[in-house]
Every structure is written in structure tokens, then in C-alpha cells.
C-alpha atoms as a PDB file:
ATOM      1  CA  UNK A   1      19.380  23.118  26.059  1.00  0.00           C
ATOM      2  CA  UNK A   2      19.616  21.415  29.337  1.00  0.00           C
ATOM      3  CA  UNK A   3      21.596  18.119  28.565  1.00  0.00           C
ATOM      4  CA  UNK A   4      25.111  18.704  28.445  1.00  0.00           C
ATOM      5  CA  UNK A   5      25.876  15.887  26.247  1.00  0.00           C
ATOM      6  CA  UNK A   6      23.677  16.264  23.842  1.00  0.00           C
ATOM      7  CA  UNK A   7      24.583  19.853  23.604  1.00  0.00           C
ATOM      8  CA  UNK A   8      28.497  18.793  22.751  1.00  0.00           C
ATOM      9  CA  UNK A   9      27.329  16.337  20.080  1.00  0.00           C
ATOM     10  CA  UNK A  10      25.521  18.890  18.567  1.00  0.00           C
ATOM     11  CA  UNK A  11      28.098  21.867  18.867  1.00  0.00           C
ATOM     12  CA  UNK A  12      31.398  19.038  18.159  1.00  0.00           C
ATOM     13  CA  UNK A  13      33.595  20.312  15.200  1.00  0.00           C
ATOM     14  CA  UNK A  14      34.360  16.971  14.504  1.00  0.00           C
ATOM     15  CA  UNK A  15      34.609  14.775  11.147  1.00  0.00           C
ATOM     16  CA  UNK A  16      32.872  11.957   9.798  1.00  0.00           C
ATOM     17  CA  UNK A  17      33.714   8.399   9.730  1.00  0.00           C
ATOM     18  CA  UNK A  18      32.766   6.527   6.393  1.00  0.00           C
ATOM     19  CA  UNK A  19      32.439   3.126   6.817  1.00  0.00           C
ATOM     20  CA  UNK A  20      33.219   1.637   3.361  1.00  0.00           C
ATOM     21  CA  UNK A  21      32.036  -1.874   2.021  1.00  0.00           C
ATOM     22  CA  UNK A  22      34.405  -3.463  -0.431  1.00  0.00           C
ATOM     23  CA  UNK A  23      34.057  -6.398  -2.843  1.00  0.00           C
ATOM     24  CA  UNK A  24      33.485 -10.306  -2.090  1.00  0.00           C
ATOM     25  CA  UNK A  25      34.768 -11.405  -5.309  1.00  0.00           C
ATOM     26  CA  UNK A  26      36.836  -9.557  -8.350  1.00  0.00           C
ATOM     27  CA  UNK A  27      35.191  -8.690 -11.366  1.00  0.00           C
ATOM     28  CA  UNK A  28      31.908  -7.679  -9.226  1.00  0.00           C
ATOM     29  CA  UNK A  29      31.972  -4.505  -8.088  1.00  0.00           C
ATOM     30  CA  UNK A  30      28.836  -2.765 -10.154  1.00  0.00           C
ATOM     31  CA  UNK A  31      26.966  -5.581  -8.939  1.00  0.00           C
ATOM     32  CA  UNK A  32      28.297  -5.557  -4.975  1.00  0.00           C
ATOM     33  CA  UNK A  33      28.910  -1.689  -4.460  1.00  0.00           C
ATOM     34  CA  UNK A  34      26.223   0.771  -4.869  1.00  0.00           C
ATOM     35  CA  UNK A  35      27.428   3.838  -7.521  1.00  0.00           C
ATOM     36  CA  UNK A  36      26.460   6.265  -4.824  1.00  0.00           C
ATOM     37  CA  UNK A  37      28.930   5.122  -2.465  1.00  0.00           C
ATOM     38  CA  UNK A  38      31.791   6.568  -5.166  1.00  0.00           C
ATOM     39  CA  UNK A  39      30.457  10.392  -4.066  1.00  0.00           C
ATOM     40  CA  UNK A  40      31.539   9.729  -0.628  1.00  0.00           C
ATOM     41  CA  UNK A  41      34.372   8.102  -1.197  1.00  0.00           C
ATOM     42  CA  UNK A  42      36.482  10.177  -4.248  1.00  0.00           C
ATOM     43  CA  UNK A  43      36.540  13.115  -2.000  1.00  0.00           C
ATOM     44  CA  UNK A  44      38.594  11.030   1.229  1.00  0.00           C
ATOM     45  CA  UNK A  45      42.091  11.294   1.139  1.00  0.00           C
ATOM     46  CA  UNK A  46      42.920   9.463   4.360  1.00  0.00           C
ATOM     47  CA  UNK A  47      41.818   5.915   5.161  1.00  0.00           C
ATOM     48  CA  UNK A  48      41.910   3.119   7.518  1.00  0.00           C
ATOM     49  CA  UNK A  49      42.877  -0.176   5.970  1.00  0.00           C
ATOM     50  CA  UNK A  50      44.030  -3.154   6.277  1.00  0.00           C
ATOM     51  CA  UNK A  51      46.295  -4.066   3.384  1.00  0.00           C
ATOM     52  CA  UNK A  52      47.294  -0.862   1.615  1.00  0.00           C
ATOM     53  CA  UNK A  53      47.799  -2.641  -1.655  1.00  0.00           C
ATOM     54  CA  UNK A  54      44.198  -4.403  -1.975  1.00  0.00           C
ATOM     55  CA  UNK A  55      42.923  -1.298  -0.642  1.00  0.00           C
ATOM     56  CA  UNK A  56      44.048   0.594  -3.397  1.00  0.00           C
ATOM     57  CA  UNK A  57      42.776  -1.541  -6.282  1.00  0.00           C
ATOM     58  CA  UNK A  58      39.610  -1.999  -4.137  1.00  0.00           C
ATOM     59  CA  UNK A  59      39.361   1.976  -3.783  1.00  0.00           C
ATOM     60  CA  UNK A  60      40.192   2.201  -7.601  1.00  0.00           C
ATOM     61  CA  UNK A  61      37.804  -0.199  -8.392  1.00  0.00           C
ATOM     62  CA  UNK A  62      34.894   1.886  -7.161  1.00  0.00           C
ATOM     63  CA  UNK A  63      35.922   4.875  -9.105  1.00  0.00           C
ATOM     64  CA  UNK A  64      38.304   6.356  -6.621  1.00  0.00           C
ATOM     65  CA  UNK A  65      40.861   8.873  -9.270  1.00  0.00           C
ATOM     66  CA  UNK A  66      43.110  10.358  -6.829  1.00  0.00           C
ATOM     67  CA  UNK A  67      46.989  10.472  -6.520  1.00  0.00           C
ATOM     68  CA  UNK A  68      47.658   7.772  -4.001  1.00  0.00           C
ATOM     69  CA  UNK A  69      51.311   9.462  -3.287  1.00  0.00           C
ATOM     70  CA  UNK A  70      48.682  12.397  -1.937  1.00  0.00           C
ATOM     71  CA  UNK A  71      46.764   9.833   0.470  1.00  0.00           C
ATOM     72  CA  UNK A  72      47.349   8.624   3.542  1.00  0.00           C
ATOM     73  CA  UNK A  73      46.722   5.481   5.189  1.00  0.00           C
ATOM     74  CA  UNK A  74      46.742   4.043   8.449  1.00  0.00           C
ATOM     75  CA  UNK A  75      47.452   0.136   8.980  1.00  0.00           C
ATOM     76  CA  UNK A  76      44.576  -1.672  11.488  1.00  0.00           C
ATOM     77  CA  UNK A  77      45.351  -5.488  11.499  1.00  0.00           C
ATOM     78  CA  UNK A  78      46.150  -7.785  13.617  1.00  0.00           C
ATOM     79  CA  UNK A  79      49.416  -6.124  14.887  1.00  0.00           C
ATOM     80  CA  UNK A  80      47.683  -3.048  15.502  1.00  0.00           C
ATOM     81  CA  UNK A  81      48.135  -1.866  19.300  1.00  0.00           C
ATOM     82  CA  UNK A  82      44.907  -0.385  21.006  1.00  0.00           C
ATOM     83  CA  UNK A  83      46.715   3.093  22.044  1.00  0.00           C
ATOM     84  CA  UNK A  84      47.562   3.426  17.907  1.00  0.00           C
ATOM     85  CA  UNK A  85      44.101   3.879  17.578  1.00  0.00           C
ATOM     86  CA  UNK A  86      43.586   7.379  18.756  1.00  0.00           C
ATOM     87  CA  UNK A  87      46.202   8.591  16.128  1.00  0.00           C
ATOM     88  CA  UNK A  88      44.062   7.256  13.544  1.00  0.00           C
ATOM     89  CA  UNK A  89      41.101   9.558  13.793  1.00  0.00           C
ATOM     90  CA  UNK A  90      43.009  12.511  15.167  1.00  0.00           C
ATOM     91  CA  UNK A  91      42.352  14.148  11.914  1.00  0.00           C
ATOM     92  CA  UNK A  92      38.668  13.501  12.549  1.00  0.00           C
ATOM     93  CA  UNK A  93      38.339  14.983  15.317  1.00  0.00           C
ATOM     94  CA  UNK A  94      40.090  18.023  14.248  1.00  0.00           C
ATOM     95  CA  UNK A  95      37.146  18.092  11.400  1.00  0.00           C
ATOM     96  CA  UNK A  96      38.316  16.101   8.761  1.00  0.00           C
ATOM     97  CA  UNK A  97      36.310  13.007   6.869  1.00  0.00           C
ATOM     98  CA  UNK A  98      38.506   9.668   7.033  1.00  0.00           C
ATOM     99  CA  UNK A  99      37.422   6.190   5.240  1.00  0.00           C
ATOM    100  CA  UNK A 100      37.299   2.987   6.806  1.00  0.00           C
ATOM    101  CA  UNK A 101      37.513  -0.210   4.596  1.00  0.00           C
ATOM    102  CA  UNK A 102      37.773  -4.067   5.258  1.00  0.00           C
ATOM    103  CA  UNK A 103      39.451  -6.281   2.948  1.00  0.00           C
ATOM    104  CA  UNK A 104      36.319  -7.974   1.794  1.00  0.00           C
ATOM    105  CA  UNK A 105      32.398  -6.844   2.025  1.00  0.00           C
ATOM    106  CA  UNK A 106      31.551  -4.785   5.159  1.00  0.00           C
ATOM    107  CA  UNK A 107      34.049  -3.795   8.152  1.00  0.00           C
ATOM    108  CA  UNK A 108      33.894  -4.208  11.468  1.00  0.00           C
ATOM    109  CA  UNK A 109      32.606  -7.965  10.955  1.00  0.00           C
ATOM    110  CA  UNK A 110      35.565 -10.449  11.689  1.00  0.00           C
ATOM    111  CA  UNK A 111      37.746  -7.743  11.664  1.00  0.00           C
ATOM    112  CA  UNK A 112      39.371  -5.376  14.032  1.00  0.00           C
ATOM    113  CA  UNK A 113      37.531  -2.314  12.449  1.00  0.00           C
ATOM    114  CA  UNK A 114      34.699  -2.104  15.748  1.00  0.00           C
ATOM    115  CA  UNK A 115      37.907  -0.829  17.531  1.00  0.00           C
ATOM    116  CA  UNK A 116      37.856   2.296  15.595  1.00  0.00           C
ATOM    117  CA  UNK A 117      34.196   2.486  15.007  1.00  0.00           C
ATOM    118  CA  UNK A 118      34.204   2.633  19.159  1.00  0.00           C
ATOM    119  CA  UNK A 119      37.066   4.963  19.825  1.00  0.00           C
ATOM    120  CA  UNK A 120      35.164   7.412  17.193  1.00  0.00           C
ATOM    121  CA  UNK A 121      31.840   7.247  18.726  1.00  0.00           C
ATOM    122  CA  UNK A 122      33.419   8.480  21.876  1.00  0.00           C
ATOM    123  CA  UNK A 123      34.983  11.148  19.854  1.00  0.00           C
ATOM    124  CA  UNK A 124      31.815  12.420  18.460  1.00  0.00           C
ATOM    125  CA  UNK A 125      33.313  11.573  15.060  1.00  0.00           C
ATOM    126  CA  UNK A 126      29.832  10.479  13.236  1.00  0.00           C
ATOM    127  CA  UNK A 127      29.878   7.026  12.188  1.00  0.00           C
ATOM    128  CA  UNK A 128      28.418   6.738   8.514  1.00  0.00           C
ATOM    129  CA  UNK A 129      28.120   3.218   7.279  1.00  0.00           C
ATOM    130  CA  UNK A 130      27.384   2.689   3.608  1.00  0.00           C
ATOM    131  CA  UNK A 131      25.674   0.092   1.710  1.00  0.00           C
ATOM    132  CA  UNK A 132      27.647  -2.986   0.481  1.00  0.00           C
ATOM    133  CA  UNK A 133      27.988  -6.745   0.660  1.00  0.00           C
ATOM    134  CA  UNK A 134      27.626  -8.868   3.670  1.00  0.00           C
ATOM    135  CA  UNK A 135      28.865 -12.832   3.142  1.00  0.00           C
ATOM    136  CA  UNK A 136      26.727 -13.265   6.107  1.00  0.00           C
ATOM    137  CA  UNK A 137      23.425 -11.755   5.432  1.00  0.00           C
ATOM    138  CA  UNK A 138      24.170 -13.392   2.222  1.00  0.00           C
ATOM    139  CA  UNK A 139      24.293 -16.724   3.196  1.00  0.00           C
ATOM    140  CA  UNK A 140      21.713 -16.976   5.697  1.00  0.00           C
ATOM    141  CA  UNK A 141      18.907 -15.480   3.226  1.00  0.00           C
ATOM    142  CA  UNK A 142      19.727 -18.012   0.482  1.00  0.00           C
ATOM    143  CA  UNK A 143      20.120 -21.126   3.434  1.00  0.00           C
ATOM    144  CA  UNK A 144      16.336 -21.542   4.313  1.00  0.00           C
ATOM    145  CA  UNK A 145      17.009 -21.187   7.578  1.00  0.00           C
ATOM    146  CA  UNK A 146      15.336 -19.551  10.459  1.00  0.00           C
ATOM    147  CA  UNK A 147      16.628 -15.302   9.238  1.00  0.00           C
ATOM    148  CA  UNK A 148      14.719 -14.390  12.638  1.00  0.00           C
ATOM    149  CA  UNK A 149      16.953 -15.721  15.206  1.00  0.00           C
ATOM    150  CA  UNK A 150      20.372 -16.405  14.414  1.00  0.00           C
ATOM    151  CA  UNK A 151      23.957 -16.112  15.606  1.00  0.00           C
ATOM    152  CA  UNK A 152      27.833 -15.609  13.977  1.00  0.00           C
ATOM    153  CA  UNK A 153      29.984 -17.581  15.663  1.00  0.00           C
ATOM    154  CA  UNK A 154      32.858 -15.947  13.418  1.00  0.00           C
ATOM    155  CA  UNK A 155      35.793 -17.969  13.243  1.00  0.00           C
ATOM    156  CA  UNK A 156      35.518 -22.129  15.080  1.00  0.00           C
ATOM    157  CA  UNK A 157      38.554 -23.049  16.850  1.00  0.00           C
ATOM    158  CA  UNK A 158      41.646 -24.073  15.380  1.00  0.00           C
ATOM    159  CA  UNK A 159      42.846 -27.012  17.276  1.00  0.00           C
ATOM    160  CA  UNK A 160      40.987 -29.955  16.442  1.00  0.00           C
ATOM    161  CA  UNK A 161      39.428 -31.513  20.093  1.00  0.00           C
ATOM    162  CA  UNK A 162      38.213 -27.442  20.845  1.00  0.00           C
ATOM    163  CA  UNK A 163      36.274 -27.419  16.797  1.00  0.00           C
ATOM    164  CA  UNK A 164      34.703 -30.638  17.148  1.00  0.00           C
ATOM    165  CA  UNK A 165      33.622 -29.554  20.815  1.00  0.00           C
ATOM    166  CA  UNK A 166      32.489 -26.209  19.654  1.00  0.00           C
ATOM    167  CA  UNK A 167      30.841 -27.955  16.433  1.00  0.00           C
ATOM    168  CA  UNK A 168      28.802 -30.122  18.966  1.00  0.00           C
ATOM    169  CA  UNK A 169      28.000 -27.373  20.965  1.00  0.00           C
ATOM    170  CA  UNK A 170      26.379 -25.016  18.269  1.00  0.00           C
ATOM    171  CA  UNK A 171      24.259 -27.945  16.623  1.00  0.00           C
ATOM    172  CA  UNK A 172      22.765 -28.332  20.146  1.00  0.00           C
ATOM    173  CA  UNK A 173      21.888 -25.103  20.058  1.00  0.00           C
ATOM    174  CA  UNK A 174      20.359 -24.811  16.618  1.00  0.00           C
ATOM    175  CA  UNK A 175      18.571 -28.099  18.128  1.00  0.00           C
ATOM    176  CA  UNK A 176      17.031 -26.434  21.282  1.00  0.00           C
ATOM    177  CA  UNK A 177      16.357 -22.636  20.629  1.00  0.00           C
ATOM    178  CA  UNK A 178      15.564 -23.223  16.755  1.00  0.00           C
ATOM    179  CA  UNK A 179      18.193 -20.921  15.658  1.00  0.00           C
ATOM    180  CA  UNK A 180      20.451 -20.675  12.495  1.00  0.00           C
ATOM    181  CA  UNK A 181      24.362 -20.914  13.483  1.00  0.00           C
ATOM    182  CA  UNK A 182      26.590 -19.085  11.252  1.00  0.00           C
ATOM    183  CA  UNK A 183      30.584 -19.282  10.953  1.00  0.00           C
ATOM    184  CA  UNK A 184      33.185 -19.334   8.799  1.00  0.00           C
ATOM    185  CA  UNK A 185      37.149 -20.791   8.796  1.00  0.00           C
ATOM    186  CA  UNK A 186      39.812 -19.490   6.868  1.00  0.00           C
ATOM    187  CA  UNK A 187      39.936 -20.903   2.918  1.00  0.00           C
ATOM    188  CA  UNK A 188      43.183 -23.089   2.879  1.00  0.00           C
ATOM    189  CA  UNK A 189      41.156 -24.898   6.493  1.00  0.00           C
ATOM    190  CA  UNK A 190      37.588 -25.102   4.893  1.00  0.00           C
ATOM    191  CA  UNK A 191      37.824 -28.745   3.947  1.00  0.00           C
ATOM    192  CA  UNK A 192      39.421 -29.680   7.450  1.00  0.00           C
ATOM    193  CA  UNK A 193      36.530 -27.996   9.201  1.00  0.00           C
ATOM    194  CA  UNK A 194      33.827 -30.118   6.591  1.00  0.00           C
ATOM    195  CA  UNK A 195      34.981 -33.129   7.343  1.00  0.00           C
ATOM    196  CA  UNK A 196      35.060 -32.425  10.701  1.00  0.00           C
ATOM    197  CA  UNK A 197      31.242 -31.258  10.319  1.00  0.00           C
ATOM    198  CA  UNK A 198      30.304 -34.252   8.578  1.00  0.00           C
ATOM    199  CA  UNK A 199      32.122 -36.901  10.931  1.00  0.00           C
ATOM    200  CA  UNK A 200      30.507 -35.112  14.483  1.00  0.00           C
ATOM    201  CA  UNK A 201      27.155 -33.882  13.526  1.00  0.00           C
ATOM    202  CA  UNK A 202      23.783 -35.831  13.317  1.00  0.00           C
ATOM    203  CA  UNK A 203      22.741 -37.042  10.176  1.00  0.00           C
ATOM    204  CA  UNK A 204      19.501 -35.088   9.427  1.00  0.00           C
ATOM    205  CA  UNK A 205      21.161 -31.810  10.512  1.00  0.00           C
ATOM    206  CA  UNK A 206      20.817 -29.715   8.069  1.00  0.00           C
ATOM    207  CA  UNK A 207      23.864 -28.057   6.526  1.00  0.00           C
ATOM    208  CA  UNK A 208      24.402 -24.710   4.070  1.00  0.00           C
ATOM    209  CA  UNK A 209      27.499 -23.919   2.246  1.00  0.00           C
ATOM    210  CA  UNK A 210      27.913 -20.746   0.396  1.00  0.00           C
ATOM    211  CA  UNK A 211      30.954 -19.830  -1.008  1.00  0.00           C
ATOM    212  CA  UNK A 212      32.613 -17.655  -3.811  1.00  0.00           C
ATOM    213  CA  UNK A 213      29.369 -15.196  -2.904  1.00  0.00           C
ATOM    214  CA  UNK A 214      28.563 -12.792  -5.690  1.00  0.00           C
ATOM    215  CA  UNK A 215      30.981 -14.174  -8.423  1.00  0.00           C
ATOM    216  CA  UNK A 216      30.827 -16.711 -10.954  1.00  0.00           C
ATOM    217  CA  UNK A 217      31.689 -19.506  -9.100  1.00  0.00           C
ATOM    218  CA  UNK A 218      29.548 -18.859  -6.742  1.00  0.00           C
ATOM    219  CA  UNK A 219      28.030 -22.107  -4.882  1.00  0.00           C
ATOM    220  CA  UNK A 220      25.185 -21.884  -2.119  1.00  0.00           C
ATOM    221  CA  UNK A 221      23.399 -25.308  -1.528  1.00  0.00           C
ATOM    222  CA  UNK A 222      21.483 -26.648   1.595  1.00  0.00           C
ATOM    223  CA  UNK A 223      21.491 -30.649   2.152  1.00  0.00           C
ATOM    224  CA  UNK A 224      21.593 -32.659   5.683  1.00  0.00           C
ATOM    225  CA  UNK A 225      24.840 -33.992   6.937  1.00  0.00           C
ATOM    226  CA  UNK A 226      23.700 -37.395   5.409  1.00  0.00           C
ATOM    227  CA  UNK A 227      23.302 -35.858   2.022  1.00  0.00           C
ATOM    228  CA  UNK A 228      26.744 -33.627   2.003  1.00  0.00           C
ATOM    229  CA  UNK A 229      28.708 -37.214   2.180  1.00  0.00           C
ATOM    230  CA  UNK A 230      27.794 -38.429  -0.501  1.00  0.00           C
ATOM    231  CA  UNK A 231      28.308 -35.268  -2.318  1.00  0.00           C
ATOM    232  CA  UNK A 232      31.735 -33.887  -1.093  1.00  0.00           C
ATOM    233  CA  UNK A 233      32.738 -30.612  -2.288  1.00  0.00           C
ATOM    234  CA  UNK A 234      36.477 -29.163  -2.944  1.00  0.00           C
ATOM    235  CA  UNK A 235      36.274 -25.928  -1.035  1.00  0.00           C
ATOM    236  CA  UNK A 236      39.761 -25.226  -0.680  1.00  0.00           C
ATOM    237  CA  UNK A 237      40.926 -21.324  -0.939  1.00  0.00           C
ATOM    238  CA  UNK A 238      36.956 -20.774  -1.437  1.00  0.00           C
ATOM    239  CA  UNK A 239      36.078 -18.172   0.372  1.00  0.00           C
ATOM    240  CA  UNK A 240      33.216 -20.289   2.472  1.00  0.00           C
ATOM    241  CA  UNK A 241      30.246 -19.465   4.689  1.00  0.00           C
ATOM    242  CA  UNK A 242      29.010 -22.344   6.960  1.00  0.00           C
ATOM    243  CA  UNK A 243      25.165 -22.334   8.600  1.00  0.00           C
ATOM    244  CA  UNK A 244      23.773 -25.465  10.490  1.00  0.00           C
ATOM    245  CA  UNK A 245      20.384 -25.741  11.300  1.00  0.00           C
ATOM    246  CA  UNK A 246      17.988 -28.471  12.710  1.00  0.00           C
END
């Protein structure tokens, strides 16, 4: 074998990385988690979380039976330094399997998880990402919107003049390269950010809402700007996807 890298990739000792997908909503686990994903994950005993205490009811939620006094967990949020990282995996790179989990649907989307996912990769720590909910792939399939070009904007600024700028910006673009924009704003702020929508976009633009994705409350509906007005909705502390499109 004459490519060096290659042959340490294949001859690396080191563990795996399980990228673990947790709920949108309570209550909907069976529905949101595939029962497969429990193999991989009752035999882990050291994770990477966000929130130790919603990661254990998420963890014992899909079926996860161990001791948690036995488990270790590492703290990635938005305190975490980028030279903590490396302790994280060390384990894995010594051989040992480690779970990754965000504190709702997939990591490493709006959330400081790529960090990790990157530093492993360079590791030659294999990245295994299992199946689960995205609130983004979610949204954009039941929108009607263009699901062939599209782009997540994440989270829109906070300050007012910067949202309404950025707001103006992304409906131009949905306007000119026919392309479904896709963000999202913290629940206690989703009603700021509507009305800020509805009072600095064009009338016919069309608008999707999804929120409370995969639970009983759940509420996806597409109208234009115009429409939305006259039928306001209360989305406050609802979890809340936004999509614009021409």
C-alpha cells in the first residue's frame, strides 16, 4: 500500500464516534428515533452532551438501562473552549466508542457539536451518524417549497435594524435564485421575529411555519405574507421553523 494516509486510517486503533439524534417533542420518541439506534447506544458509557440532565432522560428515553453514576459525560455548550475539545475524545482515540447527542433532533446543526465531529475526523475516530429527526428537513418537505435548492440561515439577528436587514436580504434571494430560505429564532423571540416578517416582506411572499414538529401540537401551514395577517398565530415558547419563498 503506497498511500501513507490511507494506510494509517486503515491500521488506526482508534474508536468510533456515534452521532446520536434525540427527540423534537416529549412523548415521541418511537415515532422520532429508530429502535435500532438503542443497540448502539446501551453499550456507550461516555458521552458528549449538552445538558447532562435532558441528556439523561433523552438517553433513558431510547432504552438506555445503565447506571448513570458509572457514565461519564463531557459538557460542549456554549462555554466550551476549543482546546477542551481534544480531552473529549481522548478515550476515542485510545479505542474506545463515545456518544454524541444534541438537545433536540440531530447534532451538529445549530449547535457546537461540528467542533467535535472535526477534531475526530482528524483523529481517525470514525464518525457514525444515526438516523433521527431533523426540524429542518422537516419543515422544508411539508412547505412546498423548492427541496432542490435551499439554504439554513440558522439563527436571524437579534437586534432589530440587523433582522429586518437580514429579513430583506434573504427574501431577495428566494426572489432571484428561486431558492427556499430556512431559519429559525429562539421560542420566547418567535413572535418578535413574525411580526417583523410580516411588517418588511412583500405581500405575495410566500411564508411556512412549522412548529411543535412531530408532537401533538404540531402546526405546519404555508400562506403569503398577506394571508399570515389576517391569521396571526401565538408561537411563543413553540419551538418554530421559518421558510420564505417567492
Amino acid at each position: 500500500m503506497n498511500n501513507p494516509e490511507l494506510r494509517k486510517n486503515i491500521e488506526s486503533k482508534a474508536g468510533k464516534l456515534f452521532l446520536i439524534p434525540v427527540s423534537l417533542g416529549s412523548g415521541s420518541v418511537d415515532k422520532e428515533i429508530p429502535a435500532g439506534n438503542s443497540r448502539e447506544i446501551i453499550v456507550l458509557d461516555e458521552f458528549i452532551v449538552e445538558n447532562i440532565r435532558t441528556a439523561r432522560r433523552s438517553l433513558r428515553a431510547m432504552g438506555y438501562t445503565k447506571d448513570f453514576d458509572s457514565v461519564k459525560f463531557h459538557i460542549l455548550d456554549k462555554h466550551t473552549r476549543a482546546e477542551d475539545i481534544p480531552g473529549f475524545l481522548k478515550n476515542a482515540v485510545d479505542g474506545k466508542n463515545i456518544g454524541l447527542l444534541s438537545e433536540a433532533g440531530s447534532p451538529c446543526i445549530a449547535d457546537p457539536g461540528q467542533q467535535v465531529v472535526k477534531y475526530a475526523h482528524s483523529k481517525n475516530i470514525t464518525v457514525v451518524p444515526l438516523v433521527g429527526p431533523s426540524s429542518i428537513l422537516l419543515a422544508l418537505i411539508a412547505s412546498g417549497f423548492n427541496g432542490q435548492s435551499f439554504i439554513f440561515h440558522g439563527y436571524l439577528p437579534i437586534e432589530k435594524s440587523q433582522r429586518i436587514r437580514k429579513i430583506k436580504e434573504i427574501e431577495l434571494d428566494a426572489i432571484r435564485n428561486d431558492r427556499t430560505q430556512i431559519f429559525m429564532e429562539t421560542p420566547f423571540r418567535n413572535n418578535a421575529l413574525l411580526d417583523d416578517l410580516l411588517k418588511n416582506s412583500g405581500p405575495s411572499t410566500q411564508l411556512c411555519i412549522a412548529c411543535d414538529l412531530t408532537t401533538e401540537q404540531e402546526f405546519i401551514r404555508t400562506l403569503s405574507i398577506e394571508a399570515w395577517k389576517k391569521n396571526l398565530p401565538d408561537l411563543k415558547k413553540r419551538p418554530s421553523m421559518f421558510l420564505i419563498y417567492k
